[in-house]
N, C-alpha and C. Protein backbone atom coordinates (compact mmCIF):
# COMPACT_ATOMS: atom_id res chain seq x y z
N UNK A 1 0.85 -1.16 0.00
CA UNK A 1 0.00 0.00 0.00
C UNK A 1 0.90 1.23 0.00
N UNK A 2 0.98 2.37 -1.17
CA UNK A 2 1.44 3.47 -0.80
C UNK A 2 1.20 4.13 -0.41
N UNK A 3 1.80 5.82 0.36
CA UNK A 3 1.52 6.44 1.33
C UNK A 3 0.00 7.08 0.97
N UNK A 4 -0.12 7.30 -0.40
CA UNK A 4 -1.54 8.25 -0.76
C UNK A 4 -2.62 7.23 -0.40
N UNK A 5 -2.61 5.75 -1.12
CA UNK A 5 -3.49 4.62 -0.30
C UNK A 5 -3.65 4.73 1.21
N UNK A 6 -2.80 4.91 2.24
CA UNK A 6 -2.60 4.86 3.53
C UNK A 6 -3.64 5.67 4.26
N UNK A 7 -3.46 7.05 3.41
CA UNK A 7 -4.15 8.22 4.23
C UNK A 7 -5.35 8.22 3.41
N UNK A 8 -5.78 7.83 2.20
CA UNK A 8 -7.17 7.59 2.00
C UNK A 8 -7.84 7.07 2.63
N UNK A 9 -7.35 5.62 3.07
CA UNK A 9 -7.48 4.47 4.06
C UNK A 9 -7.79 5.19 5.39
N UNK A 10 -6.79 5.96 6.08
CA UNK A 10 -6.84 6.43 6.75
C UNK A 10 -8.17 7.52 7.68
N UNK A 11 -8.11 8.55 6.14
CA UNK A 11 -9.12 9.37 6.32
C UNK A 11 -10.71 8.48 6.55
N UNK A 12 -10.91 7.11 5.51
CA UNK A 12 -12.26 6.95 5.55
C UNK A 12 -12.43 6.38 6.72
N UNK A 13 -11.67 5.68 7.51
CA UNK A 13 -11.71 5.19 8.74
C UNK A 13 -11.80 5.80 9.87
N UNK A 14 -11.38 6.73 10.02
CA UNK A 14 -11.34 7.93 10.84
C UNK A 14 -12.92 8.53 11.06
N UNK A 15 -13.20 9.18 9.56
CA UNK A 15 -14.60 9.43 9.71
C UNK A 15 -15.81 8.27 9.97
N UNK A 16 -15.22 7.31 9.76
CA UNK A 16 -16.38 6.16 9.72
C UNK A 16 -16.37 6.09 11.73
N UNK A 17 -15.23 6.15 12.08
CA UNK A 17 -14.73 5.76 13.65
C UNK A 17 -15.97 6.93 14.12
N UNK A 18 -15.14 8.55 13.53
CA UNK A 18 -16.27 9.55 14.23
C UNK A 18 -17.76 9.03 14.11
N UNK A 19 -18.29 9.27 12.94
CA UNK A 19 -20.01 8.71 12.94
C UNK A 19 -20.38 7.53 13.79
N UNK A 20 -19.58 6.45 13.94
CA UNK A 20 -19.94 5.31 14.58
C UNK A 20 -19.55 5.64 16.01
N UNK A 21 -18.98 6.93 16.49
CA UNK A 21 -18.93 7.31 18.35
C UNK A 21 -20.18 7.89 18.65
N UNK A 22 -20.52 8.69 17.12
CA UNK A 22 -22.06 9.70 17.32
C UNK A 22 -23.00 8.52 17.75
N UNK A 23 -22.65 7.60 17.02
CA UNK A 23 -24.07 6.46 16.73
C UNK A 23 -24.23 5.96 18.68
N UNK A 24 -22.70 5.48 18.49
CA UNK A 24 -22.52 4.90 20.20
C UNK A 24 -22.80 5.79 21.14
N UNK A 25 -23.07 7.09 21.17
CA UNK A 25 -22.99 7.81 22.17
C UNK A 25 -24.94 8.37 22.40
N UNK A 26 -25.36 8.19 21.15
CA UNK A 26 -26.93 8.38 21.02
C UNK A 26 -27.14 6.51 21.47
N UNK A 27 -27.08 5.69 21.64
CA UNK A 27 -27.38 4.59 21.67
C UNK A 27 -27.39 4.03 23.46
N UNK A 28 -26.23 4.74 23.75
CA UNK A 28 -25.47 4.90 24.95
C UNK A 28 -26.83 5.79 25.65
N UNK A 29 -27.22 6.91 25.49
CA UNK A 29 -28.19 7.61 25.95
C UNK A 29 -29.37 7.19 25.90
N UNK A 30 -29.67 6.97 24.66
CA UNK A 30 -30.77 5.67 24.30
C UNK A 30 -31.30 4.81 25.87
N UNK A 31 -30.27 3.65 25.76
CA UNK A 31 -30.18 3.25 26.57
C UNK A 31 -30.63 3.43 28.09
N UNK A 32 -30.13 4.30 28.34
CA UNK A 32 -30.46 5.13 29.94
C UNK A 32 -31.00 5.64 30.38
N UNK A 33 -31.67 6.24 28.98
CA UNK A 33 -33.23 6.60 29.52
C UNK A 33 -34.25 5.63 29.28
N UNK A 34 -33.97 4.53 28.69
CA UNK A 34 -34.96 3.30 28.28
C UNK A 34 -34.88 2.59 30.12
N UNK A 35 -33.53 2.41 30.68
CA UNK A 35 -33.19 1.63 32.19
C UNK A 35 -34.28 3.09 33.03
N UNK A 36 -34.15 4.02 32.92
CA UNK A 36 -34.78 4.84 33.85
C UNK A 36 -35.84 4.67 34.19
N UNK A 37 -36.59 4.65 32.51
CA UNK A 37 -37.82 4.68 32.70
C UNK A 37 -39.09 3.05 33.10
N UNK A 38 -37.81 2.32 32.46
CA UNK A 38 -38.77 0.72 32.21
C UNK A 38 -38.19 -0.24 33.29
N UNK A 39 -38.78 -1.38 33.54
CA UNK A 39 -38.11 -2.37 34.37
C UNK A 39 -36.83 -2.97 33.25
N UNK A 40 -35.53 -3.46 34.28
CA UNK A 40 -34.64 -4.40 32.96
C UNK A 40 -34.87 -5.71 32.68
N UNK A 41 -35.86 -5.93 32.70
CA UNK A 41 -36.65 -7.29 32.16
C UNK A 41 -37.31 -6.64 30.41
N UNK A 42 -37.67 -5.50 30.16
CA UNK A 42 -38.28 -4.93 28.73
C UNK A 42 -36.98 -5.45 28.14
N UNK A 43 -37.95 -5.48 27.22
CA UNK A 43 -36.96 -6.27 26.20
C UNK A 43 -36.57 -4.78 25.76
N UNK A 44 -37.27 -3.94 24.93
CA UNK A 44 -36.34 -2.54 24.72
C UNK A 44 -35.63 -2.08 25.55
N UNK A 45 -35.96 -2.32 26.69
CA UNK A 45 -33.80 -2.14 27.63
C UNK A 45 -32.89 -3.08 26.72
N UNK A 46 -32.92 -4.43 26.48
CA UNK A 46 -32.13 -5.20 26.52
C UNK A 46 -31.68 -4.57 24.55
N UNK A 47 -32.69 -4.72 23.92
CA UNK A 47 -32.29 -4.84 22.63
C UNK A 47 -31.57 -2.77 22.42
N UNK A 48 -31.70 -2.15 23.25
CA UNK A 48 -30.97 -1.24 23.23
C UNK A 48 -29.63 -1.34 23.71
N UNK A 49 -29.53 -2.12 24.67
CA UNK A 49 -27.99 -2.35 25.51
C UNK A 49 -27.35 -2.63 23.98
N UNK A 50 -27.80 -4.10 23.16
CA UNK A 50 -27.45 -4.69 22.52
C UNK A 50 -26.64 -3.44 21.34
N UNK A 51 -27.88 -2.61 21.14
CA UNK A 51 -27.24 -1.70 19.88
C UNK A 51 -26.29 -0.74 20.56
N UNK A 52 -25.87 -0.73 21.30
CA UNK A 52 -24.97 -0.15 22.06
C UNK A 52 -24.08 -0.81 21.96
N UNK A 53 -24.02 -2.11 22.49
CA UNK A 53 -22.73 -2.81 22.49
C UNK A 53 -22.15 -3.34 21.18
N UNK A 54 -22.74 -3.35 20.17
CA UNK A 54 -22.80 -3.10 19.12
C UNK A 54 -21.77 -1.94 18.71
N UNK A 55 -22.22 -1.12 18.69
CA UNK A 55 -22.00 0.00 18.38
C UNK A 55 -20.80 0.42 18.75
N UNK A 56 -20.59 -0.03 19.85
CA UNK A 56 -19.11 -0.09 20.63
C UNK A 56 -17.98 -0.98 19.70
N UNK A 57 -18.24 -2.32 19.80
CA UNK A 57 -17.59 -3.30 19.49
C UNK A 57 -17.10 -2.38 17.70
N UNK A 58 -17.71 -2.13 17.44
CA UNK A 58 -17.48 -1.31 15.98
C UNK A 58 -16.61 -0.52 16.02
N UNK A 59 -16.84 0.64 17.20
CA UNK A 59 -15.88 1.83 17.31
C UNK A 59 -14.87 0.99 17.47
N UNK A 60 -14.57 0.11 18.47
CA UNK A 60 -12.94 -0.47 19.11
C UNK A 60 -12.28 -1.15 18.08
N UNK A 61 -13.12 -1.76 17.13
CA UNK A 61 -12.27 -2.42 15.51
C UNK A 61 -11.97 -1.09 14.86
N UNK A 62 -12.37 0.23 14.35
CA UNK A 62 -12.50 0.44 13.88
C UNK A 62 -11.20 1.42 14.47
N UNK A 63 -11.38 1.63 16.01
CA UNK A 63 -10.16 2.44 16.17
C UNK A 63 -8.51 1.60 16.37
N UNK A 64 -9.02 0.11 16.45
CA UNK A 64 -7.46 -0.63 16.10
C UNK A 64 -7.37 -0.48 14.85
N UNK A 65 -7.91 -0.86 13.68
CA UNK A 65 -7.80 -0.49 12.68
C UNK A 65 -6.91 0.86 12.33
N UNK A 66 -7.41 1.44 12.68
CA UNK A 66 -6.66 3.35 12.82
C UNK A 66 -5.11 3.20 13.23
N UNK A 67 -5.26 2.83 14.49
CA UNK A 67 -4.23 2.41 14.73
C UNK A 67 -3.07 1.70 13.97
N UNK A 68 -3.32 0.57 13.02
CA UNK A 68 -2.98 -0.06 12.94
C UNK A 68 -1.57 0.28 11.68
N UNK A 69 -2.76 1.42 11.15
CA UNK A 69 -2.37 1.92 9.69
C UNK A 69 -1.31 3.02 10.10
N UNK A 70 -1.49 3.83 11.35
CA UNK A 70 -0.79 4.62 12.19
C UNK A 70 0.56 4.42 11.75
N UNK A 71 0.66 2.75 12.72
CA UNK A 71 1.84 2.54 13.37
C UNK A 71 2.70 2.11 12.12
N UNK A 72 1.56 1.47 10.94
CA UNK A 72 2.43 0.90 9.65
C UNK A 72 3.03 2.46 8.65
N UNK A 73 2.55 3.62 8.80
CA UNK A 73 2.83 4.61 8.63
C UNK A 73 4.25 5.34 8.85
N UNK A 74 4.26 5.20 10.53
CA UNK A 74 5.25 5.81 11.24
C UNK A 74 6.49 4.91 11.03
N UNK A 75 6.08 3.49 10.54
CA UNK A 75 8.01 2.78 10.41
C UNK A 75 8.30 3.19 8.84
């Protein structure tokens, strides 16, 4: 991969990382007001946790990923 590949790579991952923290962080809120208001037996508590954790598990690939291209960058 050359350096212009790298930071294309780079850039779309980056923005994909940002939108997918927006997503996690509305999902995240989601969430907490769904536990506030309902018992955690509702299933919409649970299937919200889910898109949350979700949502997470995405950001953390997505920011090793980042990483990854970083570190192959910097040698």
């Amino acid at each position: 991969m050359d350096v212009i590949d790298a930071d294309t790579d780079l850039e779309q991952l980056m923005r994909r990382w940002h939108h997918i923290t927006e997503y996690s962080t509305a999902a995240w809120t989601e969430f907490q007001s769904l536990c506030d208001a309902l018992p955690a037996s509702d299933a919409r508590v649970a299937a919200a946790q889910e898109r949350w954790r979700s949502a997470e598990r995405q950001r953390m690939e997505l920011l090793a990923a980042i990483e990854e291209i970083e570190e192959a960058s910097a040698a």
